[in-house]
PDB file of N, CA and C in Angstrom:
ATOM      1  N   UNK A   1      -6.028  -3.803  -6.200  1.00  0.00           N
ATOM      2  CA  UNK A   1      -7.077  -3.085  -5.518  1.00  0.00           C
ATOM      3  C   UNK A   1      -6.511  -2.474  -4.245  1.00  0.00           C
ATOM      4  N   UNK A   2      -6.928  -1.686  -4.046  1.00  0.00           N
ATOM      5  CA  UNK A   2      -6.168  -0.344  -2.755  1.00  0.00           C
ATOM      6  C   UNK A   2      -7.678  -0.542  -1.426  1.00  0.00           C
ATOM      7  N   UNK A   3      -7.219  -0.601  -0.257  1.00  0.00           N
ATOM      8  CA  UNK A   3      -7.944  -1.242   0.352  1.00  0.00           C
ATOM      9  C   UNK A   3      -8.214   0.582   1.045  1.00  0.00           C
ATOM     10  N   UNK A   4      -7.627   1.522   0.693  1.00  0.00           N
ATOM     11  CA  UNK A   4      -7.534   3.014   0.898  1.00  0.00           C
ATOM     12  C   UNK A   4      -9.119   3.625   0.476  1.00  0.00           C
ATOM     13  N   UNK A   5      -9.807   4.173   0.689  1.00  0.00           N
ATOM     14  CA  UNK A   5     -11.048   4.629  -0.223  1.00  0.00           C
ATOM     15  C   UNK A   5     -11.627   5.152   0.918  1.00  0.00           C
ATOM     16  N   UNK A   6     -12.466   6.202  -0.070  1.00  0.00           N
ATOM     17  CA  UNK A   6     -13.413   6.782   1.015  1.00  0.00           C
ATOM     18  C   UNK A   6     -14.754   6.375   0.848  1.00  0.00           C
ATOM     19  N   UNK A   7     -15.739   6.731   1.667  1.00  0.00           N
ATOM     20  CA  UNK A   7     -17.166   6.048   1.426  1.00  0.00           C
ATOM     21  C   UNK A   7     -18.028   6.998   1.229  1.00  0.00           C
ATOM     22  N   UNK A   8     -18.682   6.503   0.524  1.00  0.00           N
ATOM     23  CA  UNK A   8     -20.085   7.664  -0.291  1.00  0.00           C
ATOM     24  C   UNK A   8     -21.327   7.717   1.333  1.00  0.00           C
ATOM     25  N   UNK A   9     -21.518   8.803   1.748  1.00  0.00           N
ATOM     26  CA  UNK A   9     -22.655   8.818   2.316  1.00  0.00           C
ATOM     27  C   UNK A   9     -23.619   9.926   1.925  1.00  0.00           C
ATOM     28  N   UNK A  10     -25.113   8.806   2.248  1.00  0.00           N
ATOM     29  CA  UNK A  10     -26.355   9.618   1.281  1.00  0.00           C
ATOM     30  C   UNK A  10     -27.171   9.807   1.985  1.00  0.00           C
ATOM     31  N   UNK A  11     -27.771  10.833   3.017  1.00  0.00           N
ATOM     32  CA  UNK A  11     -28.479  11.299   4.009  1.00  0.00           C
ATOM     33  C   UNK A  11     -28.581  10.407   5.154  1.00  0.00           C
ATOM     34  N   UNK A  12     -27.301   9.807   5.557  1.00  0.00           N
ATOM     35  CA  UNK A  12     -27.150   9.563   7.147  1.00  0.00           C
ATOM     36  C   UNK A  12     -27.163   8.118   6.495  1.00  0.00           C
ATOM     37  N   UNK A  13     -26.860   7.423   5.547  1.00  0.00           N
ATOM     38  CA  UNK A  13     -26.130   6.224   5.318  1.00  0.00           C
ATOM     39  C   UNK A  13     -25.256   6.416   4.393  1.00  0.00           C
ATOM     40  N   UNK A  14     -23.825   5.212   4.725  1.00  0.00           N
ATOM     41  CA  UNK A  14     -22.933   5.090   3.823  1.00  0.00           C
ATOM     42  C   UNK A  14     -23.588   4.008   2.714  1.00  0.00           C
ATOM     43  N   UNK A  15     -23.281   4.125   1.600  1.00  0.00           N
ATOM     44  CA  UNK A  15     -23.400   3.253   0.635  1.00  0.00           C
ATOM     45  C   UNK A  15     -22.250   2.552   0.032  1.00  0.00           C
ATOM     46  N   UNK A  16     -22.351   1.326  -0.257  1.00  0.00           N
ATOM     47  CA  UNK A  16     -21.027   0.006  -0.695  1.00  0.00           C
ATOM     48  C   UNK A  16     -21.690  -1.085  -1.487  1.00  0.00           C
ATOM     49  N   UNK A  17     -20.836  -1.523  -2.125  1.00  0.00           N
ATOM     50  CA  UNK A  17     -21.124  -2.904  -2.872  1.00  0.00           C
ATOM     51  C   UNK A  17     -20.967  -4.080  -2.453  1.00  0.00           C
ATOM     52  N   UNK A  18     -21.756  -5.225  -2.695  1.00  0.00           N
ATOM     53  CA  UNK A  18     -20.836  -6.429  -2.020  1.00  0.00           C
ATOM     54  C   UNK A  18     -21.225  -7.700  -3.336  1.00  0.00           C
ATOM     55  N   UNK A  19     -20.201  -8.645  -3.205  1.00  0.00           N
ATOM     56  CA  UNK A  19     -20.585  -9.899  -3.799  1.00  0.00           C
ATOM     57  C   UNK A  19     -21.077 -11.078  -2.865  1.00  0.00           C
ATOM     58  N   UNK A  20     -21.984 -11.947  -3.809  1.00  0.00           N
ATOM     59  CA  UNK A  20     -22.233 -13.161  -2.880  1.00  0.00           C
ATOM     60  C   UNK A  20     -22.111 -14.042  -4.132  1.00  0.00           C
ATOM     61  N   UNK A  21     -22.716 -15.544  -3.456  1.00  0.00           N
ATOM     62  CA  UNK A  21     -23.035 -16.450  -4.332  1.00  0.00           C
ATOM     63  C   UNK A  21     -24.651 -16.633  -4.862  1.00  0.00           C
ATOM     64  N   UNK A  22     -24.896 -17.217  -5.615  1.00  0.00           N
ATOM     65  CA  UNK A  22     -26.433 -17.396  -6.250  1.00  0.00           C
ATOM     66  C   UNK A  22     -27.105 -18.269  -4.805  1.00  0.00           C
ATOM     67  N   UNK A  23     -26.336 -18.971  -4.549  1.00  0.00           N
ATOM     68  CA  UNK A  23     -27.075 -19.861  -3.216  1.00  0.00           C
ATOM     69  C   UNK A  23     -27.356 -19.200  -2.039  1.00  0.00           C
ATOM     70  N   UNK A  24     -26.264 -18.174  -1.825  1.00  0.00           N
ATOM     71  CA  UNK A  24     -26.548 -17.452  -0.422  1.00  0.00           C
ATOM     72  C   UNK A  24     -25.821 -16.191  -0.285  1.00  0.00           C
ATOM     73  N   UNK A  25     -26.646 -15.245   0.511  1.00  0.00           N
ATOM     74  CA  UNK A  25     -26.416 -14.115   0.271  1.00  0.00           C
ATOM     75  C   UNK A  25     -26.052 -13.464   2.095  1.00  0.00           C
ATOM     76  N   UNK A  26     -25.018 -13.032   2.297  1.00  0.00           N
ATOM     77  CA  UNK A  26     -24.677 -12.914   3.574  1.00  0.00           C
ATOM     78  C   UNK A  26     -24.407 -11.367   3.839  1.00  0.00           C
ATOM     79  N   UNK A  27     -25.278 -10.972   5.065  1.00  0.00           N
ATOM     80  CA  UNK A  27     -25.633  -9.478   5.071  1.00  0.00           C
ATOM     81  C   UNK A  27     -24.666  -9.226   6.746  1.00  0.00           C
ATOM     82  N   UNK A  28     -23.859  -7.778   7.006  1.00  0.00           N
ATOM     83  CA  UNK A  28     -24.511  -6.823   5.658  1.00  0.00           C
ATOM     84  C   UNK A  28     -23.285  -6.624   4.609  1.00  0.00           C
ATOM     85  N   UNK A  29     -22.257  -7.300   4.989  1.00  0.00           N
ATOM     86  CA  UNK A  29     -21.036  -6.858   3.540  1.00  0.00           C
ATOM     87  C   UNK A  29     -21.320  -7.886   3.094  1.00  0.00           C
ATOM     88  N   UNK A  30     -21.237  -8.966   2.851  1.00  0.00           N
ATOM     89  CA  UNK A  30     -21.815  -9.589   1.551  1.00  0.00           C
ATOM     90  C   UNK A  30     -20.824 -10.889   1.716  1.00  0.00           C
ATOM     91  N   UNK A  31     -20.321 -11.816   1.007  1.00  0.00           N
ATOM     92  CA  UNK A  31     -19.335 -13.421   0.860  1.00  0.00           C
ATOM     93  C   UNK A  31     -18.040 -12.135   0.916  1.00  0.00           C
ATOM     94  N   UNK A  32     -17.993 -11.021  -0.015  1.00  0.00           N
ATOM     95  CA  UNK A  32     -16.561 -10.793  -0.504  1.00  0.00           C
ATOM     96  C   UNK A  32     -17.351  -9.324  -0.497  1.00  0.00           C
ATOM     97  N   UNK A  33     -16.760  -8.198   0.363  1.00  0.00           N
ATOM     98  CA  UNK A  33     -16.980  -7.386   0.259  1.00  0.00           C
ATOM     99  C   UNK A  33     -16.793  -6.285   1.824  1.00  0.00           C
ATOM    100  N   UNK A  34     -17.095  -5.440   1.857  1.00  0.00           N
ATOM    101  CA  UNK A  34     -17.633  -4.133   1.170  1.00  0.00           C
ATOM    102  C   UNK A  34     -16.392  -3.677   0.381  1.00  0.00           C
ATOM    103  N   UNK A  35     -17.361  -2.843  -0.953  1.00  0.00           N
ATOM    104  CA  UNK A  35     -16.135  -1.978  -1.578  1.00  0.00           C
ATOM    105  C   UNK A  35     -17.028  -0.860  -1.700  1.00  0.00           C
ATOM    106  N   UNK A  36     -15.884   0.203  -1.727  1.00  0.00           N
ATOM    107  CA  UNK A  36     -16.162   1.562  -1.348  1.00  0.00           C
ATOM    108  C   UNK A  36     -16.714   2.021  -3.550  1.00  0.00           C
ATOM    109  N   UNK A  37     -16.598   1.439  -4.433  1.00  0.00           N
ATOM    110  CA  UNK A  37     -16.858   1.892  -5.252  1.00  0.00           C
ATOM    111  C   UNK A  37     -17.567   0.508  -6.480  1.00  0.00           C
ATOM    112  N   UNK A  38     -18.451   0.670  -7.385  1.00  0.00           N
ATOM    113  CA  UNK A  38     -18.422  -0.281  -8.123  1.00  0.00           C
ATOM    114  C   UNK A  38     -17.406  -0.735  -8.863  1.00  0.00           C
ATOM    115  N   UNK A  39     -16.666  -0.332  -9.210  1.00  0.00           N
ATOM    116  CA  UNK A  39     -15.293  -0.267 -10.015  1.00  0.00           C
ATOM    117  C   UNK A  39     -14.541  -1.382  -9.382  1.00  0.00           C
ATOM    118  N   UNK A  40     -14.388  -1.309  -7.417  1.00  0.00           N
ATOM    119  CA  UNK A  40     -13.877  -1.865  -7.224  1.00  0.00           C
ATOM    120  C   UNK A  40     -14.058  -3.297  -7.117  1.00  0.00           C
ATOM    121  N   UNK A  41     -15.727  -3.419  -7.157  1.00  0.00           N
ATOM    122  CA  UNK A  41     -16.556  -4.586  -7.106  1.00  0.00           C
ATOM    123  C   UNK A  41     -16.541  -5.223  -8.275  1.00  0.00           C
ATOM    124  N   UNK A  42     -16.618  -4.925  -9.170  1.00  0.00           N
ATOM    125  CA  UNK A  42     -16.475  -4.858 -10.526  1.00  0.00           C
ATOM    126  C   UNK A  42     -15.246  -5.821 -10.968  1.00  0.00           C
ATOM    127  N   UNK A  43     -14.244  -5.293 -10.529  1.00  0.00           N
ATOM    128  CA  UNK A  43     -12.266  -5.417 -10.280  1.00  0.00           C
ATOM    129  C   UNK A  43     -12.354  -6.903 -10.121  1.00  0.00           C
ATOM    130  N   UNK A  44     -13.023  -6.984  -8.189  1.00  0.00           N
ATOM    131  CA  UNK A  44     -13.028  -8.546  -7.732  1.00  0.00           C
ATOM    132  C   UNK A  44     -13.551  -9.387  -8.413  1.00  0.00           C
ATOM    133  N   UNK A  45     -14.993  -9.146  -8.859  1.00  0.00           N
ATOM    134  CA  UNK A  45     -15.922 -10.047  -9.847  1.00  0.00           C
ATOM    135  C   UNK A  45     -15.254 -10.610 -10.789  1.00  0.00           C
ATOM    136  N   UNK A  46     -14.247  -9.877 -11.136  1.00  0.00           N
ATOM    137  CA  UNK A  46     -13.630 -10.452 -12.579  1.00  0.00           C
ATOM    138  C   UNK A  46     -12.714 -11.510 -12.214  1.00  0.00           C
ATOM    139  N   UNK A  47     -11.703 -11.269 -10.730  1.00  0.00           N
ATOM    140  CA  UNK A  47     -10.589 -12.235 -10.813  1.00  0.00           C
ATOM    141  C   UNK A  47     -11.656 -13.304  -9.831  1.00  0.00           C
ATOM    142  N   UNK A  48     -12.975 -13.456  -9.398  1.00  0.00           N
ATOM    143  CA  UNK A  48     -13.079 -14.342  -9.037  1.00  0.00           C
ATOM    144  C   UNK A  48     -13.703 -15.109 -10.652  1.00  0.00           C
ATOM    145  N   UNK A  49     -14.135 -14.445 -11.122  1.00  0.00           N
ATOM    146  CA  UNK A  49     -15.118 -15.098 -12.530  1.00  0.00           C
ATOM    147  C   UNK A  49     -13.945 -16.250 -13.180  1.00  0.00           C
ATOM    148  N   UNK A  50     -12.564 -15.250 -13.198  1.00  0.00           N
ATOM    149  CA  UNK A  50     -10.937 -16.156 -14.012  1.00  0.00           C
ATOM    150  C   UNK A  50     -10.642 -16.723 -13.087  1.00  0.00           C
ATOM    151  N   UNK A  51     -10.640 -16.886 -11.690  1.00  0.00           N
ATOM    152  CA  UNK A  51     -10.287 -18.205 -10.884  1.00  0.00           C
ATOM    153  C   UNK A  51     -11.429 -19.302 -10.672  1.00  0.00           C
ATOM    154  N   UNK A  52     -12.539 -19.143 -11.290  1.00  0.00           N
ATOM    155  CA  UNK A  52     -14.011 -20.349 -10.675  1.00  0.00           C
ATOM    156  C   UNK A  52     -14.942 -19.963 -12.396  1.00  0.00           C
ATOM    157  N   UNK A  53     -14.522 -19.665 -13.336  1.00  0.00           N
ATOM    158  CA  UNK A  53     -14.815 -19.748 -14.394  1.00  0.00           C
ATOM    159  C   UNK A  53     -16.360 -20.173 -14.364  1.00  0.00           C
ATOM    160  N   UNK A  54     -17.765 -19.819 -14.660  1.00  0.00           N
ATOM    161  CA  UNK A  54     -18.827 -21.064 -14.395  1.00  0.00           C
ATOM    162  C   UNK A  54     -19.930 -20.400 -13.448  1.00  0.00           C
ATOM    163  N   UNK A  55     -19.002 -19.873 -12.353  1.00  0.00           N
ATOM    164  CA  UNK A  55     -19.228 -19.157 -11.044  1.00  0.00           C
ATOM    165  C   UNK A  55     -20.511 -18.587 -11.066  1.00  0.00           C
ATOM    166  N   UNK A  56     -21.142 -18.625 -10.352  1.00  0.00           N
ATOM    167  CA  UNK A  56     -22.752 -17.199 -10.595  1.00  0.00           C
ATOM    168  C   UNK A  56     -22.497 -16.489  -9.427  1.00  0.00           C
ATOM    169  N   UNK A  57     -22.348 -15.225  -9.542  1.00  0.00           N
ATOM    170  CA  UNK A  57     -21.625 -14.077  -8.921  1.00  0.00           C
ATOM    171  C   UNK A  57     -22.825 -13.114  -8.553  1.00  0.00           C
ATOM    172  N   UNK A  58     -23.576 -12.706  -7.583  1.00  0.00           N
ATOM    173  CA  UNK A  58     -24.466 -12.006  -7.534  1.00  0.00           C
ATOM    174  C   UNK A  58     -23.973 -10.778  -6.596  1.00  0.00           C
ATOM    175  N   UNK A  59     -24.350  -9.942  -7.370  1.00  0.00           N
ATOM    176  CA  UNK A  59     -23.727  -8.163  -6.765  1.00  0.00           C
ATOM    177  C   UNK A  59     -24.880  -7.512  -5.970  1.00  0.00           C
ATOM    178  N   UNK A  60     -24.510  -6.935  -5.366  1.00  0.00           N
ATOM    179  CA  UNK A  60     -25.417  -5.811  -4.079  1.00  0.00           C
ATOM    180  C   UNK A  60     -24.867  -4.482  -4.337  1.00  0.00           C
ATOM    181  N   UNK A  61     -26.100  -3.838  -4.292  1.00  0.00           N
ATOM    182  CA  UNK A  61     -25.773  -1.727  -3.956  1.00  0.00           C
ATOM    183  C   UNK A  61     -26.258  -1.958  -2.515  1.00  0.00           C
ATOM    184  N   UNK A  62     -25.432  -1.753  -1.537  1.00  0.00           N
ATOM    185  CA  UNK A  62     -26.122  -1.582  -0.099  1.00  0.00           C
ATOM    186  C   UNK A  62     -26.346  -0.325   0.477  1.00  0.00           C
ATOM    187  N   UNK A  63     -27.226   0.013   1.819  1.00  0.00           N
ATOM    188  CA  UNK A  63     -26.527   0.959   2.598  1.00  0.00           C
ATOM    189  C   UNK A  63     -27.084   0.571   4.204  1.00  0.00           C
ATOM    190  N   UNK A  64     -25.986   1.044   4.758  1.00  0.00           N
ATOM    191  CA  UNK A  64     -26.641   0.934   6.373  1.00  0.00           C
ATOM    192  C   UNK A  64     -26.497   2.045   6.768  1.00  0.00           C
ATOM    193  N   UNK A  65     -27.132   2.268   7.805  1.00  0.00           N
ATOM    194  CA  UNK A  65     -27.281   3.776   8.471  1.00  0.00           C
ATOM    195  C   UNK A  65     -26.154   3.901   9.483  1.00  0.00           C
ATOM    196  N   UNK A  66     -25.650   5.064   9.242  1.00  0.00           N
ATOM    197  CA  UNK A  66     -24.306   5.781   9.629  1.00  0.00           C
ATOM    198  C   UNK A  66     -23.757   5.614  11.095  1.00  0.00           C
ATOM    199  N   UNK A  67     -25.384   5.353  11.922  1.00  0.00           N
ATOM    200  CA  UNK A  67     -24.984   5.077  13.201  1.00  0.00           C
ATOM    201  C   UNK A  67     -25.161   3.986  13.378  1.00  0.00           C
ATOM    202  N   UNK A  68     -24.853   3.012  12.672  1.00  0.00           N
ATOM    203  CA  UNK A  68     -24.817   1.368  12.801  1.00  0.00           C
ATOM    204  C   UNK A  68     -23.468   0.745  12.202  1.00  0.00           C
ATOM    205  N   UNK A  69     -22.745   1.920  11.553  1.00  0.00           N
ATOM    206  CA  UNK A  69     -21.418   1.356  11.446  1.00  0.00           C
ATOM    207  C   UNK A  69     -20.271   2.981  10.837  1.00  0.00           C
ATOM    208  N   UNK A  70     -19.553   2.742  10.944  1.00  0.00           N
ATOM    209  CA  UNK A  70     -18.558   3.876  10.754  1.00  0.00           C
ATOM    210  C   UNK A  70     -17.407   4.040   9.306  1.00  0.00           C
ATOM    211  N   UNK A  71     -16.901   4.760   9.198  1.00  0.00           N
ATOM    212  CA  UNK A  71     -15.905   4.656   8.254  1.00  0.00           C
ATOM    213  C   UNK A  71     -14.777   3.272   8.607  1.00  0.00           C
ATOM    214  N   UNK A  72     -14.319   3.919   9.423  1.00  0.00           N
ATOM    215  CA  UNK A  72     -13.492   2.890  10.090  1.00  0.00           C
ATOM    216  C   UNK A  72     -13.454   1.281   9.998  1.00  0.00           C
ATOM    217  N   UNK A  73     -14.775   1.001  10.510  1.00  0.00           N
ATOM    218  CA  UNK A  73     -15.500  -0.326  10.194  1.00  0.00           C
ATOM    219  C   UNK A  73     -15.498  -1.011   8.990  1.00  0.00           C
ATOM    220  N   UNK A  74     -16.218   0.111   8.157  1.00  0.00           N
ATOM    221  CA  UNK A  74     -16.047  -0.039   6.711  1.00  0.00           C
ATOM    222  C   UNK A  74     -14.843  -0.454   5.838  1.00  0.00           C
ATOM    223  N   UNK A  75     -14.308   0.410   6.530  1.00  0.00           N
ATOM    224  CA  UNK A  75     -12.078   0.410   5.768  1.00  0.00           C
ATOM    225  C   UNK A  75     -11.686  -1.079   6.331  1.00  0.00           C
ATOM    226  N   UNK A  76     -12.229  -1.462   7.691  1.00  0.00           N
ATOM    227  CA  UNK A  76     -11.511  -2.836   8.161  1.00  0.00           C
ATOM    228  C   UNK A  76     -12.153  -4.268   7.750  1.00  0.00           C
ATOM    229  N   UNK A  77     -13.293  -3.860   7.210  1.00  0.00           N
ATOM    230  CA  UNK A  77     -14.050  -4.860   6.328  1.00  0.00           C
ATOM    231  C   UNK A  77     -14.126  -4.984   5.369  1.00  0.00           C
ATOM    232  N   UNK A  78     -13.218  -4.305   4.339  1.00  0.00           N
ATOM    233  CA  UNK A  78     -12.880  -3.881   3.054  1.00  0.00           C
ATOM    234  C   UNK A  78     -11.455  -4.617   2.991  1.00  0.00           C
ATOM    235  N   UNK A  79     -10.722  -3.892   4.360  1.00  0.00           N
ATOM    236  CA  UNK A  79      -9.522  -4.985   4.175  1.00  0.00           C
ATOM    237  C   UNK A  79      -9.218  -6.038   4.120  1.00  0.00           C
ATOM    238  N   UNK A  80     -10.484  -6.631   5.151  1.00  0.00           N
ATOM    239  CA  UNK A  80     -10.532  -8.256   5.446  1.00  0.00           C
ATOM    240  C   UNK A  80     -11.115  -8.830   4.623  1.00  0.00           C
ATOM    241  N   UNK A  81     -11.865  -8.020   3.175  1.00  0.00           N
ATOM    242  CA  UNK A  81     -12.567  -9.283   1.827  1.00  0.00           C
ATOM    243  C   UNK A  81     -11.384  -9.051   1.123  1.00  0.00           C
ATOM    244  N   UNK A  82     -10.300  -7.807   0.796  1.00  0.00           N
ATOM    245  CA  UNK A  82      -9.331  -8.072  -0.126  1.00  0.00           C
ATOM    246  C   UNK A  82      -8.088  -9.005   0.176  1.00  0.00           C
ATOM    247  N   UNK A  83      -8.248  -9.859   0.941  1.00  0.00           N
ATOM    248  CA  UNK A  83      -7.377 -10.670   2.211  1.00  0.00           C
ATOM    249  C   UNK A  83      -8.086 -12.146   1.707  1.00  0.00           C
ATOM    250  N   UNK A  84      -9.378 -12.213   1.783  1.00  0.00           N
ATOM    251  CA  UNK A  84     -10.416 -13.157   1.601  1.00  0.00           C
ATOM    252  C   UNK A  84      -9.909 -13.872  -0.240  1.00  0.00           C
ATOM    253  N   UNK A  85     -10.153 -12.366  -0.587  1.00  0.00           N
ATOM    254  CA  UNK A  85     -10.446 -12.124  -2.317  1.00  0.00           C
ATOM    255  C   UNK A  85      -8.806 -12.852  -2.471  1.00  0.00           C
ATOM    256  N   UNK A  86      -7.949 -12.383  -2.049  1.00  0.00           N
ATOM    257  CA  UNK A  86      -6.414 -12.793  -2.541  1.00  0.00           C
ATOM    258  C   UNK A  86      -6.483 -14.349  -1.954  1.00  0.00           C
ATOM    259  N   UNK A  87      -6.708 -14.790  -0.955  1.00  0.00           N
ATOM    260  CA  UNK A  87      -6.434 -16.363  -0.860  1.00  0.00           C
ATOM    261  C   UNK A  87      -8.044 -17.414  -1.625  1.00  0.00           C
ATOM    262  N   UNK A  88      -8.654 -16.702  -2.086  1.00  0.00           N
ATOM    263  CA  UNK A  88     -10.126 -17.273  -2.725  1.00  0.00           C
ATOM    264  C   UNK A  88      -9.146 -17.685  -3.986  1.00  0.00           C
ATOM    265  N   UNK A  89      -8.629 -16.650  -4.844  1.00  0.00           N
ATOM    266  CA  UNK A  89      -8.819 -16.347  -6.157  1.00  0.00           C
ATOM    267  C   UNK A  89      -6.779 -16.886  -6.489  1.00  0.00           C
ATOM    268  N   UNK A  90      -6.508 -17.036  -5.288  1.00  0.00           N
ATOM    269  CA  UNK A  90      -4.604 -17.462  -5.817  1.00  0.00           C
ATOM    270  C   UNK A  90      -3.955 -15.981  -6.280  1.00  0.00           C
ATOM    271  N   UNK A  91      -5.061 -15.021  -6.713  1.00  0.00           N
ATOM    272  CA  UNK A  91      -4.497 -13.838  -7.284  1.00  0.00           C
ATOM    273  C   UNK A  91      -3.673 -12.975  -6.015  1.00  0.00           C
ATOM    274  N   UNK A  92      -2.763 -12.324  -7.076  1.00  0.00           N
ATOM    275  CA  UNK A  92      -2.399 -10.725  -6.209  1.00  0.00           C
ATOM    276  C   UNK A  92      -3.585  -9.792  -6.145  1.00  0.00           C
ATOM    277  N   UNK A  93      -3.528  -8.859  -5.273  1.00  0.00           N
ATOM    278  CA  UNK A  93      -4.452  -7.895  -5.304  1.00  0.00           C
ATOM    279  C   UNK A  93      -4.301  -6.648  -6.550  1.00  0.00           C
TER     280      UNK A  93
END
């Protein structure tokens, strides 16, 4: 997963995905997240599903408004779940 991406914005919010757990849901990027695409959410879901087999994985479409967080923000909180995602899961990215 490429921690590189650009972000979808839809009349003055960006929109992202995030994962949580069935027990708790942590706003606004989520246990493991933001990703700039479902694909990429999609990607993580899977190597956490093959490292915790069992797992209940609950997905988010989010958005926050544009002047409550930035691209930037976004890209450095994207970096810090694929950081998360690699020592969670034992996997490479």
């Amino acid at each position: 997963m490429n921690s590189i991406s650009s972000w979808e914005k839809v009349q003055g919010f960006f929109r992202y995905y995030t994962l949580d757990n069935d027990k708790a849901q942590i706003m606004p990027f989520g246990k493991i997240g933001p990703f700039p695409t479902v694909e990429q959410m999609e990607e993580a879901a899977d190597k956490i599903a093959a490292a915790f087999p069992g797992a209940a994985i609950v997905a988010h479409t989010c958005c926050l408004a544009s002047d409550l967080t930035s691209e930037d923000e976004l890209a450095s909180a994207h970096t810090q779940s694929l950081e998360r995602l690699r020592l969670m899961t034992g996997l490479p990215q």
